[in-house]
PDB file of N, CA and C in Angstrom:
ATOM      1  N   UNK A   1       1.221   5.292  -5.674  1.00  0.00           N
ATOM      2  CA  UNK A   1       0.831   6.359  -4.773  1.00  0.00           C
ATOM      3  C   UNK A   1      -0.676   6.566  -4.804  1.00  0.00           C
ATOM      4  N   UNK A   2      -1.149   6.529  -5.899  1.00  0.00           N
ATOM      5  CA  UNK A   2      -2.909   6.471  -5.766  1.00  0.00           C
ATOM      6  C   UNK A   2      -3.312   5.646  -5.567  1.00  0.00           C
ATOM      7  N   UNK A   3      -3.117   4.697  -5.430  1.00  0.00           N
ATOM      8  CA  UNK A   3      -3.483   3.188  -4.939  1.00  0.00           C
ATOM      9  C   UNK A   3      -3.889   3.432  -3.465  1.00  0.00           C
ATOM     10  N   UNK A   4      -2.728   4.157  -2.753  1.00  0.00           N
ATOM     11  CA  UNK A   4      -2.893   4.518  -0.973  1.00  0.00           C
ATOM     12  C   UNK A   4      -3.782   5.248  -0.753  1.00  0.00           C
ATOM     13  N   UNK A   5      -3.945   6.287  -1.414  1.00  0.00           N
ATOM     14  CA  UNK A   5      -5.007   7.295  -1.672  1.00  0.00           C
ATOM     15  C   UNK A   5      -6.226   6.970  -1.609  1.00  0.00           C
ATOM     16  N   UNK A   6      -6.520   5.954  -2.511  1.00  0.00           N
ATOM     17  CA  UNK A   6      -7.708   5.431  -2.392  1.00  0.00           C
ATOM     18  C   UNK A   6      -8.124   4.580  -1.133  1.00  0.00           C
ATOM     19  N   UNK A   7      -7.485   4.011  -0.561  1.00  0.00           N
ATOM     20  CA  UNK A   7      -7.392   2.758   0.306  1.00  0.00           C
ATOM     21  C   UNK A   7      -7.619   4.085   1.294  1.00  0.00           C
ATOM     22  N   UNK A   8      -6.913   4.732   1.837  1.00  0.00           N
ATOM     23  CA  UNK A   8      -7.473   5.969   2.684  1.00  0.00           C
ATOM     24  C   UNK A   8      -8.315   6.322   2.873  1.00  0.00           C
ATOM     25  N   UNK A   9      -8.843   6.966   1.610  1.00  0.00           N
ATOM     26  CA  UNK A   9     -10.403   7.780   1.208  1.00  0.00           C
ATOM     27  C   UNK A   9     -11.192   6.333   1.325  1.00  0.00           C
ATOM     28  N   UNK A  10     -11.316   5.010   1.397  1.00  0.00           N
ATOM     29  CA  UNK A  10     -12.139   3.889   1.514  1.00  0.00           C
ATOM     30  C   UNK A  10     -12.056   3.318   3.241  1.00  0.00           C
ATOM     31  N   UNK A  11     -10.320   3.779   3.799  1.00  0.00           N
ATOM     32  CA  UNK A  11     -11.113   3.804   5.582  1.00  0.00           C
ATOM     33  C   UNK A  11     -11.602   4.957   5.964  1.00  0.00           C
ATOM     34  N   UNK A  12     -11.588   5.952   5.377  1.00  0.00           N
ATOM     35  CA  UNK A  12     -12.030   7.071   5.878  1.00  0.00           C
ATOM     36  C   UNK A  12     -13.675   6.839   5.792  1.00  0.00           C
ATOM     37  N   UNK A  13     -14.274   6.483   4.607  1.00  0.00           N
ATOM     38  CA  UNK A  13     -15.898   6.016   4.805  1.00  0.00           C
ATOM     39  C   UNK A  13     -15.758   4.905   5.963  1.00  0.00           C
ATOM     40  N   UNK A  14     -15.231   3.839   6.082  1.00  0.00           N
ATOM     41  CA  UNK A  14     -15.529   2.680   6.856  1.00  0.00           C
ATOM     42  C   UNK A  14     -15.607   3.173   8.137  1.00  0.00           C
ATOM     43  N   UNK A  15     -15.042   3.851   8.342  1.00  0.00           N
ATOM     44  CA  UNK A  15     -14.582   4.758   9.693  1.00  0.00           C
ATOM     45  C   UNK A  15     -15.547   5.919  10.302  1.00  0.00           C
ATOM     46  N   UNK A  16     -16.082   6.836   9.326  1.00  0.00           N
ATOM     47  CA  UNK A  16     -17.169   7.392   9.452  1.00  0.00           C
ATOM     48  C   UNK A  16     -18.807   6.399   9.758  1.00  0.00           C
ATOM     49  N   UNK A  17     -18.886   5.476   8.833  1.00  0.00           N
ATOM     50  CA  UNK A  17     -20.336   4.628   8.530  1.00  0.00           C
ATOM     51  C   UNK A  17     -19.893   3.973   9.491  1.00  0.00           C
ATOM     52  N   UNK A  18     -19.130   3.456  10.434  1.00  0.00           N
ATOM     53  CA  UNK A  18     -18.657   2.742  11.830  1.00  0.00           C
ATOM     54  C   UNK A  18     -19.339   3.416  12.803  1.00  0.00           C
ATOM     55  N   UNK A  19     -19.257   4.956  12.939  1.00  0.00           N
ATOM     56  CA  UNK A  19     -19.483   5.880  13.776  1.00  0.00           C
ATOM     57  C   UNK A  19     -20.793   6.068  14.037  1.00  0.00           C
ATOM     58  N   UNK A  20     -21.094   6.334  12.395  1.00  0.00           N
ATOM     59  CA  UNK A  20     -22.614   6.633  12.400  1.00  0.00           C
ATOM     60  C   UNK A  20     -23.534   5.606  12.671  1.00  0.00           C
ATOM     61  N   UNK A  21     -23.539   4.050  12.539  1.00  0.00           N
ATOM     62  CA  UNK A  21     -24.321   3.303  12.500  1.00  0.00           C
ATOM     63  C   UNK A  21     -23.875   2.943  14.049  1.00  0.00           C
ATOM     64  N   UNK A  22     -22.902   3.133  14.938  1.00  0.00           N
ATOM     65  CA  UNK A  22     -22.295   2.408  16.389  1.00  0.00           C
ATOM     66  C   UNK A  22     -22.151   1.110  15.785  1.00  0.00           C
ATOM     67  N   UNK A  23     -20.853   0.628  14.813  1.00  0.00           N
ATOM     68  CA  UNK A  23     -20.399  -0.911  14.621  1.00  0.00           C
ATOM     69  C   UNK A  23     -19.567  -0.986  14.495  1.00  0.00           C
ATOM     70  N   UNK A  24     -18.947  -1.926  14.933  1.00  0.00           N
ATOM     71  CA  UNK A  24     -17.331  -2.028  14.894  1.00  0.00           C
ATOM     72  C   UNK A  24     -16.875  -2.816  13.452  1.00  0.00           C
ATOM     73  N   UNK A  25     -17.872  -3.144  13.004  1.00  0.00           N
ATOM     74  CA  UNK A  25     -17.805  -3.946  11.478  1.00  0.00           C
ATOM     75  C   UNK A  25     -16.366  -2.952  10.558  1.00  0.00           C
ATOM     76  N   UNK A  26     -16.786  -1.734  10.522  1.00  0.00           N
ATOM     77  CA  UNK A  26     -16.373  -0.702   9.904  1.00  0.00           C
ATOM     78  C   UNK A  26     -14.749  -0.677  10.291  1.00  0.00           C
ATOM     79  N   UNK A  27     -14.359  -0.556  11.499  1.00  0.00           N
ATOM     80  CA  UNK A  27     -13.238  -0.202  12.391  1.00  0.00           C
ATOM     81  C   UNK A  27     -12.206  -1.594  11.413  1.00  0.00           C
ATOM     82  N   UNK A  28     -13.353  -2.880  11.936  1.00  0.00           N
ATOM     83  CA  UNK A  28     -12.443  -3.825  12.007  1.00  0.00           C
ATOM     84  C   UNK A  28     -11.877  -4.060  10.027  1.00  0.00           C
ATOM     85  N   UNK A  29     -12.912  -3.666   9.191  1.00  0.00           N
ATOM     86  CA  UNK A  29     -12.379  -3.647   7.887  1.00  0.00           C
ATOM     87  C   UNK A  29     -11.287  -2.614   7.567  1.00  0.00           C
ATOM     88  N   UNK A  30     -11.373  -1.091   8.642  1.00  0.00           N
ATOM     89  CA  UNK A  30     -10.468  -0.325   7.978  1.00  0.00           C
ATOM     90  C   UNK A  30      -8.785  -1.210   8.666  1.00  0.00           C
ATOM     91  N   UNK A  31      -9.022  -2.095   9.472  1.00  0.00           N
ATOM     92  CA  UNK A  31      -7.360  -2.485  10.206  1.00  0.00           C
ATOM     93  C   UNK A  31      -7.437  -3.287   9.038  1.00  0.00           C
ATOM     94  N   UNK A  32      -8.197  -4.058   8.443  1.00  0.00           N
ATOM     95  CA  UNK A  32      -7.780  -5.133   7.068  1.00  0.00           C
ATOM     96  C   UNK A  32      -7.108  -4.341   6.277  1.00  0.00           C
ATOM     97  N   UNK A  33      -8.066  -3.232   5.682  1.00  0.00           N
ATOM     98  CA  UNK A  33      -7.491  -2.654   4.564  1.00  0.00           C
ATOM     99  C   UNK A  33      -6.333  -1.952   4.670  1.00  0.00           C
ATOM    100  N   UNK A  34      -5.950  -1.270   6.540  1.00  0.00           N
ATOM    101  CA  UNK A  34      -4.308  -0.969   6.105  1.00  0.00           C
ATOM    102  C   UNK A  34      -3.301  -1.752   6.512  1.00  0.00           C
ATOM    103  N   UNK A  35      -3.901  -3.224   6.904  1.00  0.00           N
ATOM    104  CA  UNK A  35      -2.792  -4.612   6.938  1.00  0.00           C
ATOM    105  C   UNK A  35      -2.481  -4.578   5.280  1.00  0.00           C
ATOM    106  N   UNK A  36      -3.442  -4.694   4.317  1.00  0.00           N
ATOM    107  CA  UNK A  36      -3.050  -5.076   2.782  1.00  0.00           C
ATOM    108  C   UNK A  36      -1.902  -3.720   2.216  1.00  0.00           C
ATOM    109  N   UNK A  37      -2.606  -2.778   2.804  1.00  0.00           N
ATOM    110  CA  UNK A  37      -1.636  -1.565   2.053  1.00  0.00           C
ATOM    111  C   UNK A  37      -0.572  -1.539   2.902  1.00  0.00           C
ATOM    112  N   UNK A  38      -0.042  -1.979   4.128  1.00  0.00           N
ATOM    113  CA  UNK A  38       1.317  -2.057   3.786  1.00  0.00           C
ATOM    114  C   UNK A  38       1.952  -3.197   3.451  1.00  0.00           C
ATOM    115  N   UNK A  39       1.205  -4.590   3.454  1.00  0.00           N
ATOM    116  CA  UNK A  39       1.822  -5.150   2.381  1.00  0.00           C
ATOM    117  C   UNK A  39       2.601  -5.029   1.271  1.00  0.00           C
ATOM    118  N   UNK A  40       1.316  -3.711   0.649  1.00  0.00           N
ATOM    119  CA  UNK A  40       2.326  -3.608  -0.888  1.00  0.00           C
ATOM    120  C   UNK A  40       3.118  -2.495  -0.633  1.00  0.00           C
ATOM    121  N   UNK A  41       2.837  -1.994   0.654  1.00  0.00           N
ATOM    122  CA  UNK A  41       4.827  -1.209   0.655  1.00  0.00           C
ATOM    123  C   UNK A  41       5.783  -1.882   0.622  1.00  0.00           C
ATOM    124  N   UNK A  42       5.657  -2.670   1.341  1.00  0.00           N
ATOM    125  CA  UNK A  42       6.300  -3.558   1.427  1.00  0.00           C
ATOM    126  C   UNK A  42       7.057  -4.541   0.194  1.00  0.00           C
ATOM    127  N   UNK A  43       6.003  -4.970  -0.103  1.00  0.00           N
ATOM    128  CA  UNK A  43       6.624  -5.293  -1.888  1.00  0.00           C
ATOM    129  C   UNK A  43       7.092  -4.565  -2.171  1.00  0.00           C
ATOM    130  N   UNK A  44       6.054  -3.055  -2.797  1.00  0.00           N
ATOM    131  CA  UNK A  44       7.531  -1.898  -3.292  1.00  0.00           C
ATOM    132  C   UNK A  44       8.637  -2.151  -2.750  1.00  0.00           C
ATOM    133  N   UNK A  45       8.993  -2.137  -1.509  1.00  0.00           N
ATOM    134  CA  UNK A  45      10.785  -1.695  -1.114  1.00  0.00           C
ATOM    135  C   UNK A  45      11.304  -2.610  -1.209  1.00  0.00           C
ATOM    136  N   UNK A  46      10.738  -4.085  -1.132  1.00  0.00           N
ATOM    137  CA  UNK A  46      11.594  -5.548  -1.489  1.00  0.00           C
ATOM    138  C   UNK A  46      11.729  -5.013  -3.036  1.00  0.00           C
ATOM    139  N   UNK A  47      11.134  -4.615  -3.840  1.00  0.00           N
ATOM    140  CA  UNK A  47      11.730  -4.518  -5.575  1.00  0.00           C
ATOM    141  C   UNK A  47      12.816  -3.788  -5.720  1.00  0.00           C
ATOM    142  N   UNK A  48      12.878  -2.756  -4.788  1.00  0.00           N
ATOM    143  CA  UNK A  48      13.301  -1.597  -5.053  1.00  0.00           C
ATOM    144  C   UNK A  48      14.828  -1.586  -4.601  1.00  0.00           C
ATOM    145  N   UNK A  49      14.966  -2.898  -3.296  1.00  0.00           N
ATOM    146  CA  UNK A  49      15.979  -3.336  -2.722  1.00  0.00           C
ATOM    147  C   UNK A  49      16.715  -4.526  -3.356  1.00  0.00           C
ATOM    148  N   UNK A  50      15.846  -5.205  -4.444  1.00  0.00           N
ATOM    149  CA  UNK A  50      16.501  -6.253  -5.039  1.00  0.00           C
ATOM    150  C   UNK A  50      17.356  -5.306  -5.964  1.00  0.00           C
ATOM    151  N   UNK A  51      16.170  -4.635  -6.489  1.00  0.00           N
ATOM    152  CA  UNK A  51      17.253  -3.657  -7.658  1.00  0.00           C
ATOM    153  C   UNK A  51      18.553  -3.024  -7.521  1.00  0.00           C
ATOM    154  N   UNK A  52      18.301  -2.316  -6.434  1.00  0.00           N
ATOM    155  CA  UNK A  52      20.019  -2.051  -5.689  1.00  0.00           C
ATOM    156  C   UNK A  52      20.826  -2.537  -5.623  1.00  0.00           C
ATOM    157  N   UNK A  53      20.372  -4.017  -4.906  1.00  0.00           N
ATOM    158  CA  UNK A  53      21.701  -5.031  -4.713  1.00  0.00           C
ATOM    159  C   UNK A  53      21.722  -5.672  -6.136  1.00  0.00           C
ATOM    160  N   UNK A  54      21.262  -5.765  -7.163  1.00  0.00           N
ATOM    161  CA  UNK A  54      21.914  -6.436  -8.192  1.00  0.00           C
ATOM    162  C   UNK A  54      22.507  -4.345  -9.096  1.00  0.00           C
ATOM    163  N   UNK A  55      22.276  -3.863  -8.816  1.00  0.00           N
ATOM    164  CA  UNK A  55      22.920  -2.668 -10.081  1.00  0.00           C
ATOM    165  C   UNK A  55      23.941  -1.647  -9.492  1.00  0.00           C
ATOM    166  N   UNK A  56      23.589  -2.056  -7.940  1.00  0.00           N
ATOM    167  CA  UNK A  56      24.568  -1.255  -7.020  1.00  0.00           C
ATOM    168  C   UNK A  56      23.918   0.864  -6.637  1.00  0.00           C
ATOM    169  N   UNK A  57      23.035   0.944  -7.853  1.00  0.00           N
ATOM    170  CA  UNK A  57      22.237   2.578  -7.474  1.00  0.00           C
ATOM    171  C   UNK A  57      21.014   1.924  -7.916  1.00  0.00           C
ATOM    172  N   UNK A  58      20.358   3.062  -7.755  1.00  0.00           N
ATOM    173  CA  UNK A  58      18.974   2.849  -8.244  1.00  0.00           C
ATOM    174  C   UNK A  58      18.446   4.308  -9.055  1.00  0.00           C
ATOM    175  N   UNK A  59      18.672   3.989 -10.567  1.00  0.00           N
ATOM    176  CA  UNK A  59      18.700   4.977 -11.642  1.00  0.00           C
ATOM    177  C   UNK A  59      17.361   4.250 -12.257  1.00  0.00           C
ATOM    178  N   UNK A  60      16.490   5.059 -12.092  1.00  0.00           N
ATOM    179  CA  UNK A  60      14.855   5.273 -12.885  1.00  0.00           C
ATOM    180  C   UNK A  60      15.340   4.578 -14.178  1.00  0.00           C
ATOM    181  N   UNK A  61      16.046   5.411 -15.090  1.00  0.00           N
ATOM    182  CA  UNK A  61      16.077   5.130 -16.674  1.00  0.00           C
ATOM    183  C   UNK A  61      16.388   4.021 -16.714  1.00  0.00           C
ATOM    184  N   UNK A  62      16.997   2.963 -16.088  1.00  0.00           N
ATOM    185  CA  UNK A  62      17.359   1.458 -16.551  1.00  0.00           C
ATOM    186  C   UNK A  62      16.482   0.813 -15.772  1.00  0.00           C
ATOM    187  N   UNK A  63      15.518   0.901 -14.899  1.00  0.00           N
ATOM    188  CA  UNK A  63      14.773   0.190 -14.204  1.00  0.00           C
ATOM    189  C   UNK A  63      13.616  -1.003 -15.348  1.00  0.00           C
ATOM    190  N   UNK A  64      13.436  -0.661 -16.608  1.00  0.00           N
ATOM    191  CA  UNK A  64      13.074  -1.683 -17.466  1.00  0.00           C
ATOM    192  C   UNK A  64      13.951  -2.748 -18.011  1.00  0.00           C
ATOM    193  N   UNK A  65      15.164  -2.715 -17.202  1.00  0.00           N
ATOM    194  CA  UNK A  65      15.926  -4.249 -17.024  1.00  0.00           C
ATOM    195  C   UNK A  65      15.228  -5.098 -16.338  1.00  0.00           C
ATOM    196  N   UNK A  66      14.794  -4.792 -15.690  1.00  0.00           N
ATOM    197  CA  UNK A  66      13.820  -5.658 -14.685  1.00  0.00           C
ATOM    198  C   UNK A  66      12.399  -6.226 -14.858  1.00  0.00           C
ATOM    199  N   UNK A  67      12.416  -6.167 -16.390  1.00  0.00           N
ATOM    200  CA  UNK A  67      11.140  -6.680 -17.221  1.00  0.00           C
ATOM    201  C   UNK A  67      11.879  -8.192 -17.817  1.00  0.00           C
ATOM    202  N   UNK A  68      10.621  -8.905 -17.432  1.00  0.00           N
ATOM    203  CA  UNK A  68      11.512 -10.262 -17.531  1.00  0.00           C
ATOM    204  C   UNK A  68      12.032 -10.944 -18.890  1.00  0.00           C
TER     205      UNK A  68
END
């Protein structure tokens, strides 16, 4: 969750210093940076969905089965 946070607060400058300078440099890094962050949503919910289908729920306390 702070991971997004940050990635936010980092288009939120790109996005501003875009504005202020008139460049699209800025614009076009903040679409990179939220192509990567949902990537790793993405990962999250593939883990989160493997876990399900092999345990049938998804209970926090046993989730360190999944340490290899």
């Amino acid at each position: 969750m702070s991971i997004e946070l940050v990635f936010l607060s980092i288009n939120f400058n790109f996005l501003i210093a875009s504005v202020f300078l008139d460049d699209l440099i800025g614009q076009l890094m903040t679409l990179f940076v939220l192509t990567v962050a949902a990537a790793e949503s993405s990962i999250g919910l593939a883990i989160f969905l493997t876990y399900y289908r092999k345990k049938g729920s998804i209970a926090i306390e046993f989730v360190n089965i999944l340490k290899g």
